[in-house]
N, C-alpha and C. Protein backbone atom coordinates (compact mmCIF):
# COMPACT_ATOMS: atom_id res chain seq x y z
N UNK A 1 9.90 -97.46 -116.41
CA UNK A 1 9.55 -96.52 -115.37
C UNK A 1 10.66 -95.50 -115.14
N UNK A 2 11.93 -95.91 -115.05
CA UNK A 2 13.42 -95.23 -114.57
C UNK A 2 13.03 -94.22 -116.40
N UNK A 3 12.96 -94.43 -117.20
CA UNK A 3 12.69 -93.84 -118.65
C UNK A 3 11.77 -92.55 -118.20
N UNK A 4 11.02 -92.95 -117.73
CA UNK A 4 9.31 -91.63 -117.78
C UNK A 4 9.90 -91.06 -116.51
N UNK A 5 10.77 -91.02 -115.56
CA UNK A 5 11.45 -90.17 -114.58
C UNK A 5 12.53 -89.15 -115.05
N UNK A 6 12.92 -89.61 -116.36
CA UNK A 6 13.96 -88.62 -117.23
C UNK A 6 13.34 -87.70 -118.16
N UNK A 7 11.96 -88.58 -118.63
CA UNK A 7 11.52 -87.34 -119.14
C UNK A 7 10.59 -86.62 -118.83
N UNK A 8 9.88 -86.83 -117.26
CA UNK A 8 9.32 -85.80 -116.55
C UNK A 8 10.56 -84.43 -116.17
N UNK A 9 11.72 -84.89 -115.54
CA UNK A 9 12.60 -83.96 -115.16
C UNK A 9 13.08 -83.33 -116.17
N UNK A 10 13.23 -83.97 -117.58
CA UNK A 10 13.32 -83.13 -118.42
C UNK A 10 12.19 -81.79 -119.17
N UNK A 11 11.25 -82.33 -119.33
CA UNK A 11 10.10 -81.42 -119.28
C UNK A 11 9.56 -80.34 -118.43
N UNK A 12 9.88 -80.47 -116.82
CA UNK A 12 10.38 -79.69 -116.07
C UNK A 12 11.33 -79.09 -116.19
N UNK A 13 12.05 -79.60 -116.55
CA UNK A 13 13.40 -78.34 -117.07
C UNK A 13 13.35 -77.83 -117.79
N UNK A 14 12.30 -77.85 -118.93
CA UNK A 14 12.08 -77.15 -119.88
C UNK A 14 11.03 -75.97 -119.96
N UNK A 15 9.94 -76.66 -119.13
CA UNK A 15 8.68 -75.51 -118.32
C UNK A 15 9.91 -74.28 -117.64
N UNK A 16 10.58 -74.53 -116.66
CA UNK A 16 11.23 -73.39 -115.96
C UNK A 16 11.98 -72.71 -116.54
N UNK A 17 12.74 -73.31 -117.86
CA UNK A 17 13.84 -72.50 -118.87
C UNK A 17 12.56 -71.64 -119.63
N UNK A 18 11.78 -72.21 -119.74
CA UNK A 18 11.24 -70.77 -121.01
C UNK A 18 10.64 -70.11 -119.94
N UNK A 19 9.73 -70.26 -118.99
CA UNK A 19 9.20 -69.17 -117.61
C UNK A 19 10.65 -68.27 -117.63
N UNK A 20 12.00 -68.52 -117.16
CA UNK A 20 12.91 -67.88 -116.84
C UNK A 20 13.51 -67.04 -117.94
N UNK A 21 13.44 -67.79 -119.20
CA UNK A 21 13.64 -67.03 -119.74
C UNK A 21 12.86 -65.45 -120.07
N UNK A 22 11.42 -66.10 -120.44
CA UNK A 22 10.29 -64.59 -120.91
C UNK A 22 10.73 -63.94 -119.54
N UNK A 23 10.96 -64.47 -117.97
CA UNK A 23 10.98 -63.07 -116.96
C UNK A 23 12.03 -61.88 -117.34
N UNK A 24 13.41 -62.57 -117.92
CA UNK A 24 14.38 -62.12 -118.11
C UNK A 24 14.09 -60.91 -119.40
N UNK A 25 13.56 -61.57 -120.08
CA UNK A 25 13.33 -61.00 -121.31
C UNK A 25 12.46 -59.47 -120.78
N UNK A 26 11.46 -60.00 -119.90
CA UNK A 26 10.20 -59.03 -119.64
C UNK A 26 11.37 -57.81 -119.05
N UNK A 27 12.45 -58.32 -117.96
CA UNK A 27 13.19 -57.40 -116.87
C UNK A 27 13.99 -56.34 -118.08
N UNK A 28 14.54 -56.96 -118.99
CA UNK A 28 15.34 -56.63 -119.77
C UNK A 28 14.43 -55.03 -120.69
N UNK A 29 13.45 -55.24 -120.76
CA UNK A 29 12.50 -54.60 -121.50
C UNK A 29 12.37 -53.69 -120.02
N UNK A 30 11.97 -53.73 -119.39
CA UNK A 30 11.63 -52.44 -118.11
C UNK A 30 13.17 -51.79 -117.78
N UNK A 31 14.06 -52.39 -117.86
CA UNK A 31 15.42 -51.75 -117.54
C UNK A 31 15.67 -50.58 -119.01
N UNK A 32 15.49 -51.08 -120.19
CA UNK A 32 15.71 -50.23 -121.44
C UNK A 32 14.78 -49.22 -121.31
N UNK A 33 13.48 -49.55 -120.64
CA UNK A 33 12.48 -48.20 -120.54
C UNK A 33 12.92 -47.39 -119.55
N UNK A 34 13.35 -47.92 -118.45
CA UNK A 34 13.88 -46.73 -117.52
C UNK A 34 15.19 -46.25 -118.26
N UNK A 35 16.21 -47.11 -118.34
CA UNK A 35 17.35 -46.20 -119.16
C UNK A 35 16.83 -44.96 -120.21
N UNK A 36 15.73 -45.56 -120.99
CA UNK A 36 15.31 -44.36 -122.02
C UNK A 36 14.79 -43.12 -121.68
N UNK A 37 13.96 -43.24 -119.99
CA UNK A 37 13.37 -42.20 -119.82
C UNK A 37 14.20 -41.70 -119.50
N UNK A 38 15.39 -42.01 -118.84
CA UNK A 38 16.53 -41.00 -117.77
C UNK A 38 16.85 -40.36 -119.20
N UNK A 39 17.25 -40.89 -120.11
CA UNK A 39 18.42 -40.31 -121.23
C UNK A 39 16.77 -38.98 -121.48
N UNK A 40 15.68 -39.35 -122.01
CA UNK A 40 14.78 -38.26 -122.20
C UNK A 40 15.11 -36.95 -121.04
N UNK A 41 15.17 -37.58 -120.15
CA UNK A 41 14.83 -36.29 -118.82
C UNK A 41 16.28 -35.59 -119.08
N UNK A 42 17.15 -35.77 -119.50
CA UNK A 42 18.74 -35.70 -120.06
C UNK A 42 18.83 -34.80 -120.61
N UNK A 43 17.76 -34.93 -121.96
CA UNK A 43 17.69 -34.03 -123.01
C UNK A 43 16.67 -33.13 -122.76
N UNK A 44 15.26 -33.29 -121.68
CA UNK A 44 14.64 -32.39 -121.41
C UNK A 44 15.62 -30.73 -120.63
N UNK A 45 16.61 -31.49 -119.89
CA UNK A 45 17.11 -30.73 -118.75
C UNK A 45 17.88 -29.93 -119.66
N UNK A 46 18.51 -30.47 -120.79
CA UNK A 46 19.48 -29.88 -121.56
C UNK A 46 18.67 -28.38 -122.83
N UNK A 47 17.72 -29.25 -122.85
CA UNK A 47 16.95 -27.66 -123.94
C UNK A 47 16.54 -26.89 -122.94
N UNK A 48 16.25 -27.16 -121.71
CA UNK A 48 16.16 -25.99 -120.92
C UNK A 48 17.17 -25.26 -120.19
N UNK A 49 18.47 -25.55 -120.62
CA UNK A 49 19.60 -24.67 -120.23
C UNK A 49 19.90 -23.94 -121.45
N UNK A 50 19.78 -25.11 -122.29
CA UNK A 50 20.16 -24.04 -123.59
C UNK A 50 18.99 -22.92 -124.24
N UNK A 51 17.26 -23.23 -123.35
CA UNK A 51 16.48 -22.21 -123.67
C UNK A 51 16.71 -20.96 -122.39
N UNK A 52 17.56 -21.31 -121.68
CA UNK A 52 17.68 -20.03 -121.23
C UNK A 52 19.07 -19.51 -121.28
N UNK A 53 20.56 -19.62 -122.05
CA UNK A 53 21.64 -19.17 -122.50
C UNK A 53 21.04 -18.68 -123.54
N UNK A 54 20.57 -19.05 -124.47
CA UNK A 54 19.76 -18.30 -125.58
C UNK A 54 18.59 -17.76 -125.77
N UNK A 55 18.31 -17.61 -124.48
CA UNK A 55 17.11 -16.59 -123.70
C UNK A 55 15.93 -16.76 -124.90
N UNK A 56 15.44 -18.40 -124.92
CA UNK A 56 14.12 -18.53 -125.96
C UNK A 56 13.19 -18.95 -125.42
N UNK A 57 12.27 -19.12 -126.13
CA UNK A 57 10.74 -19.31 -125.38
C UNK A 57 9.93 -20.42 -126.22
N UNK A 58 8.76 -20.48 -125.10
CA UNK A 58 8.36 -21.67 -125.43
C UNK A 58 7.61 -22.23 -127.09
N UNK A 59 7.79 -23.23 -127.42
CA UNK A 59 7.35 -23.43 -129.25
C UNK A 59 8.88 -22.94 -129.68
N UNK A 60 10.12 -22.43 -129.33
CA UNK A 60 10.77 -22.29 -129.89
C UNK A 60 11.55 -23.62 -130.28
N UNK A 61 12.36 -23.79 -131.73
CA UNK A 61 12.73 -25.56 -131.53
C UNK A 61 14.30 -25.46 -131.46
N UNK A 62 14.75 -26.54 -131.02
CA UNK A 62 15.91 -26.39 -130.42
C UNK A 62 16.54 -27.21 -130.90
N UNK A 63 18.15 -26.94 -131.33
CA UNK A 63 18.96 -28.12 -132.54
C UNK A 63 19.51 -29.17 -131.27
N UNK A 64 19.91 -30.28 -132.11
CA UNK A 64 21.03 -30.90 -131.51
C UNK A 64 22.00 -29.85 -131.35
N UNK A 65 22.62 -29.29 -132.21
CA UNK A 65 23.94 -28.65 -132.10
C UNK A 65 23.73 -27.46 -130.16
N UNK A 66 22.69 -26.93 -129.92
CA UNK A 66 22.09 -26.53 -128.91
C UNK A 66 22.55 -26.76 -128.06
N UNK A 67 21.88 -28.01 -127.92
CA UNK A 67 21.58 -28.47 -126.09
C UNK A 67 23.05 -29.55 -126.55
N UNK A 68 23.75 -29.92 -127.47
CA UNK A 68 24.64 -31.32 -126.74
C UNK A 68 25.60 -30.75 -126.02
N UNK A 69 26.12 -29.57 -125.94
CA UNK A 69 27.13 -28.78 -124.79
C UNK A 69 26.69 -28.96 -123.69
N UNK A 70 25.19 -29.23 -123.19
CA UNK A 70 24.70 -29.65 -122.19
C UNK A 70 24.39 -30.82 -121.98
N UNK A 71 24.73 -31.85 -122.64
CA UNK A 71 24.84 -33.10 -122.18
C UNK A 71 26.02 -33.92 -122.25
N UNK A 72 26.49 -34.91 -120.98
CA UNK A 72 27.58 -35.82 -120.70
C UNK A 72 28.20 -36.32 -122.03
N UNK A 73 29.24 -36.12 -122.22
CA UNK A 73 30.19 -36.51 -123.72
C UNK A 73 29.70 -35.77 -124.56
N UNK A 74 29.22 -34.05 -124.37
CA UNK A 74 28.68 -33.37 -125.14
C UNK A 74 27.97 -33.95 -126.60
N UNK A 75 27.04 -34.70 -126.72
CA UNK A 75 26.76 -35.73 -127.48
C UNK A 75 24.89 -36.30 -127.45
N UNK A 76 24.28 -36.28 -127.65
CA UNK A 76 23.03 -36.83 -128.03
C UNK A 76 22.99 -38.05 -127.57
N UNK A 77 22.36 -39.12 -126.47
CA UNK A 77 22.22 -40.29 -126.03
C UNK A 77 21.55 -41.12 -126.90
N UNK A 78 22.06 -42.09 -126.82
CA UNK A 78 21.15 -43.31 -127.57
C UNK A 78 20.06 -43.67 -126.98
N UNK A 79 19.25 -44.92 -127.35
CA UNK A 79 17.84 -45.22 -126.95
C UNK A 79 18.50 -46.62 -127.03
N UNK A 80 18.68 -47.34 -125.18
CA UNK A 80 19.39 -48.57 -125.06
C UNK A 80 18.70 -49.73 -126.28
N UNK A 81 17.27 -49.45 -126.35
CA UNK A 81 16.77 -50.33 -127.39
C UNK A 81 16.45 -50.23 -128.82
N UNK A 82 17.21 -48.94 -129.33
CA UNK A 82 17.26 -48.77 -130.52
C UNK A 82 16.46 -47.69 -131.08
N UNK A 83 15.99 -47.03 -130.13
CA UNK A 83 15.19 -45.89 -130.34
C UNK A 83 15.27 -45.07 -130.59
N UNK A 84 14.88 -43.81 -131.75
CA UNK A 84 15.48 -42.59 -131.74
C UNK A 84 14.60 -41.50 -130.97
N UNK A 85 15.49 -40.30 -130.44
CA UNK A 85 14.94 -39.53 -130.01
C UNK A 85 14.54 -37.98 -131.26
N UNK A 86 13.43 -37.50 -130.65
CA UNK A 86 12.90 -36.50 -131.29
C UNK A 86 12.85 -35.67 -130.06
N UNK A 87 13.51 -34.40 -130.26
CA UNK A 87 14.07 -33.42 -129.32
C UNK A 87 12.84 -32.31 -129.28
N UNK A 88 12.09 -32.63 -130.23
CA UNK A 88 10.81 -31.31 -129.72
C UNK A 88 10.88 -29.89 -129.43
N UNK A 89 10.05 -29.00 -129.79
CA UNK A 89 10.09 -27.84 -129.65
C UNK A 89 9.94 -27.25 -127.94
N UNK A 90 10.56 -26.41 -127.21
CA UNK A 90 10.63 -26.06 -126.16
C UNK A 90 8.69 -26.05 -125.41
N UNK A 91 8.53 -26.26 -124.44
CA UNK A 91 7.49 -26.88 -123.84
C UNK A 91 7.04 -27.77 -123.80
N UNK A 92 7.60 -28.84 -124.69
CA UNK A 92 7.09 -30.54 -125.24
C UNK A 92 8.45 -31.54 -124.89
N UNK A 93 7.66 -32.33 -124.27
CA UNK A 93 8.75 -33.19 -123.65
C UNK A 93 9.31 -33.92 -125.16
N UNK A 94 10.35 -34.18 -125.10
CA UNK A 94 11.27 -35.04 -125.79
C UNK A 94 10.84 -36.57 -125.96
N UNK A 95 10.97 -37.35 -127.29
CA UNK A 95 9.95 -37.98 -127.32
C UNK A 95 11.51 -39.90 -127.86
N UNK A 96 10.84 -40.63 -127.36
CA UNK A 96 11.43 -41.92 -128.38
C UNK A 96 10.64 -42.64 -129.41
N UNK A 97 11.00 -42.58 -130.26
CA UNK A 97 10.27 -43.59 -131.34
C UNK A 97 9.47 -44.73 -131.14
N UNK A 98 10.40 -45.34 -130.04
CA UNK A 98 9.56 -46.84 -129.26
C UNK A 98 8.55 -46.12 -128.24
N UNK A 99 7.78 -45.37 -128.71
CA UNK A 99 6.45 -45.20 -127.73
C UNK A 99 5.42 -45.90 -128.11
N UNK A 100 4.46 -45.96 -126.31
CA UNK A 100 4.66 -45.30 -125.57
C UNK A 100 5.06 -46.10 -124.43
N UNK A 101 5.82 -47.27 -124.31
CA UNK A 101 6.84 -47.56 -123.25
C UNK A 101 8.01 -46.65 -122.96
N UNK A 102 8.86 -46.09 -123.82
CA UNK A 102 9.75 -45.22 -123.56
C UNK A 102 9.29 -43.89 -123.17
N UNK A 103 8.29 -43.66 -123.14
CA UNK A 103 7.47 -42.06 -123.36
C UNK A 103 7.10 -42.18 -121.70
N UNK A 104 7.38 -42.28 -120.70
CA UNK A 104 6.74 -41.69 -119.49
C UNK A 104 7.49 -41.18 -118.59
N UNK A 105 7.35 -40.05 -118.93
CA UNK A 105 8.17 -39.03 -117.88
C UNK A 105 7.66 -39.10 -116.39
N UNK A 106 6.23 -39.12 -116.40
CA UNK A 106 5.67 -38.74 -115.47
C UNK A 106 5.10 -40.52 -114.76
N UNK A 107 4.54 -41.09 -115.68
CA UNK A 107 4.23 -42.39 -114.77
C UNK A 107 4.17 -43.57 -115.90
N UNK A 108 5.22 -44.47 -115.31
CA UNK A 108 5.27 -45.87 -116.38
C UNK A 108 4.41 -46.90 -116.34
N UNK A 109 4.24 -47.35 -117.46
CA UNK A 109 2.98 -48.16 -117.07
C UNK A 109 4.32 -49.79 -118.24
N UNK A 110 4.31 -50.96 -117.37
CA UNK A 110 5.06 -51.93 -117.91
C UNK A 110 4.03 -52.70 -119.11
N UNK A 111 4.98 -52.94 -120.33
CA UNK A 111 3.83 -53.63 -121.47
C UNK A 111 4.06 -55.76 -120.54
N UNK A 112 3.11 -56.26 -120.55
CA UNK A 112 2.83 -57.81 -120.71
C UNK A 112 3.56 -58.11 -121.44
């Protein structure tokens, strides 16, 4: 009996380690999507300084070399989860590879 009390509590301990874990995992995944969108809105803000120092218009496409004078460590941001960014032609939001979790500028929707 004292036997099947060690391995109920153990089995319980094992139900709550993997629950705790996937939450962690899930949190970990919504924190990299918000980090990604800020770094997007980063590079959105940045082709639009550099489309108006170089007085261009919209469909025009815009280098890295461009806009990284306009961004922090004059430099191109990473994608916390490995994502690359595609900088898009002026009127088109800036895009990550890991879409479309990383892709919402406007409203996030969390993956299950």
């Amino acid at each position: 009996m004292k036997n099947l009390k060690y391995i109920l509590v153990a089995v319980v301990c094992l139900g709550i380690g993997f629950f705790a874990g996937h939450w962690v995992q899930k949190e970990r995944v919504i924190a990299q999507g918000v980090a990604c969108t800020n770094k997007l809105k980063m590079i959105d803000s940045a082709k639009e300084m550099a489309a108006q120092s170089l007085k261009l218009t919209d469909g025009a496409t815009v280098s890295p070399e461009q806009i990284t004078p306009y961004l922090p460590g004059n430099r191109l941001p990473k994608c916390p989860a490995g994502g690359t960014y595609l900088i898009n032609p002026l009127g088109k939001d800036p895009t990550c590879s890991l879409s479309p979790a990383h892709n919402c500028f406007h409203r996030c929707t969390v993956p299950d």
